[in-house]
Structures are given as C-alpha cells and as structure tokens.
Protein backbone atom coordinates (compact mmCIF):
# COMPACT_ATOMS: atom_id res chain seq x y z
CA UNK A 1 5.58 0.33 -9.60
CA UNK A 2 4.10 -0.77 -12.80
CA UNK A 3 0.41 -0.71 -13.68
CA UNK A 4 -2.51 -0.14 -11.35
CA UNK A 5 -4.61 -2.90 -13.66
CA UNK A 6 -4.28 -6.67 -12.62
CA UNK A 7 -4.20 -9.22 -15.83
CA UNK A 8 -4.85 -12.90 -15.77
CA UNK A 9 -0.90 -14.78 -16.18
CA UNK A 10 -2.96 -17.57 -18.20
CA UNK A 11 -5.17 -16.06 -20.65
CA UNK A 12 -4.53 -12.23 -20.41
CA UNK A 13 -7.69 -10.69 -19.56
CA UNK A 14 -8.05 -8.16 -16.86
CA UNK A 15 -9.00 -9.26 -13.26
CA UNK A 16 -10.52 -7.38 -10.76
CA UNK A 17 -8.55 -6.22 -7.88
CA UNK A 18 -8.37 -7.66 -4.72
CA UNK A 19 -6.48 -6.47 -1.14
CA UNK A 20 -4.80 -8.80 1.06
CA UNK A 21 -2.86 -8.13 4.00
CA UNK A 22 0.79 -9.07 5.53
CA UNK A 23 2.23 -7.86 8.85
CA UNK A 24 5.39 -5.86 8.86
CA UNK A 25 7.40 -4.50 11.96
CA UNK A 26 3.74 -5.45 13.60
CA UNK A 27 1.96 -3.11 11.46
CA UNK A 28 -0.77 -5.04 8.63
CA UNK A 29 -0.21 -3.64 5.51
CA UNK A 30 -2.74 -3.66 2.62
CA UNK A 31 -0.86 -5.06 -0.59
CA UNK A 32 -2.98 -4.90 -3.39
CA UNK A 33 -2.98 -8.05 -5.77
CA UNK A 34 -5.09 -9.35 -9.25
CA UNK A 35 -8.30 -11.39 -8.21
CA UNK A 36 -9.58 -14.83 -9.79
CA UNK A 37 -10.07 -14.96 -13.48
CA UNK A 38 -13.73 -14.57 -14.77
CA UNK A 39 -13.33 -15.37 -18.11
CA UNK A 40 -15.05 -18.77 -18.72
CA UNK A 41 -12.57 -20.26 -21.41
CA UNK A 42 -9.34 -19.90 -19.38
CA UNK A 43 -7.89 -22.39 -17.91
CA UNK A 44 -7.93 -20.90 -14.77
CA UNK A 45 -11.36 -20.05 -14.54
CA UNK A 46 -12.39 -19.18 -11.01
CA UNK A 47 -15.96 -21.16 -11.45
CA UNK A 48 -14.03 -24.42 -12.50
CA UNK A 49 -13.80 -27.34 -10.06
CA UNK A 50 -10.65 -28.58 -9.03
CA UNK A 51 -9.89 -31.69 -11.43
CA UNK A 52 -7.42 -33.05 -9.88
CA UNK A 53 -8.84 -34.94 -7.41
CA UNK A 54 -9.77 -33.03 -4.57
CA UNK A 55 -12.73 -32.97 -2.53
CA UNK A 56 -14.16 -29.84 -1.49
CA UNK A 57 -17.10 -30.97 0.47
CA UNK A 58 -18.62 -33.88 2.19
CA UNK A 59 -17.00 -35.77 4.31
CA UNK A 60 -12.93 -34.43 6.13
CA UNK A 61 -10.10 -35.72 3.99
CA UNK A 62 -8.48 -38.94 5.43
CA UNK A 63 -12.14 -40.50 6.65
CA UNK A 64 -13.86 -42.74 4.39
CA UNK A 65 -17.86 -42.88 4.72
C-alpha cells in the first residue's frame, strides 16, 4: 500500500513518521501517518505560528482581559 516514506503535500520533503490510533470493532489500531514538516521555508512549517488570528496562549478564547 504504497511507500513506507511520508512526504510533505506542500513542499515535498520527507517527514518523519508518526502513529496515531482509531478504534475498530473495539480494537485501537495503530495507523501510521507523515508527521509535521521541518523544513523551515515551507509553508507549512511546523515551527510557524498560526497567522491567522488565533491565540494559542493567554487568556481562554471568548474572555477579554
């Protein structure tokens, strides 16, 4: 079922691999999947911020300080 190395869809570099994990017939199953992109001049970057517009710290979404 194709190849066993994981590519970044934006800029084509290889990603690590990663495992995540979905029941079936109550059983979790490991399903194997690329990881974030580490090359710094994609566009999907894993180190990038968000830009556009969320807040990932401070204070809860919804609640003004």
């Amino acid at each position: 079922m194709g190849s066993d190395e994981h590519v970044c869809p934006v800029c084509g570099q290889p990603v690590e691999s990663v495992v995540r994990r979905h029941k079936t017939l109550g059983a979790w199953v490991p399903v194997w999947k690329g990881g974030p992109c580490r090359n710094p001049e994609c566009e999907a970057y894993a180190g990038r911020t968000a830009e556009s517009g969320e807040d990932h710290g401070g204070a809860p979404a919804g609640k003004s300080s």
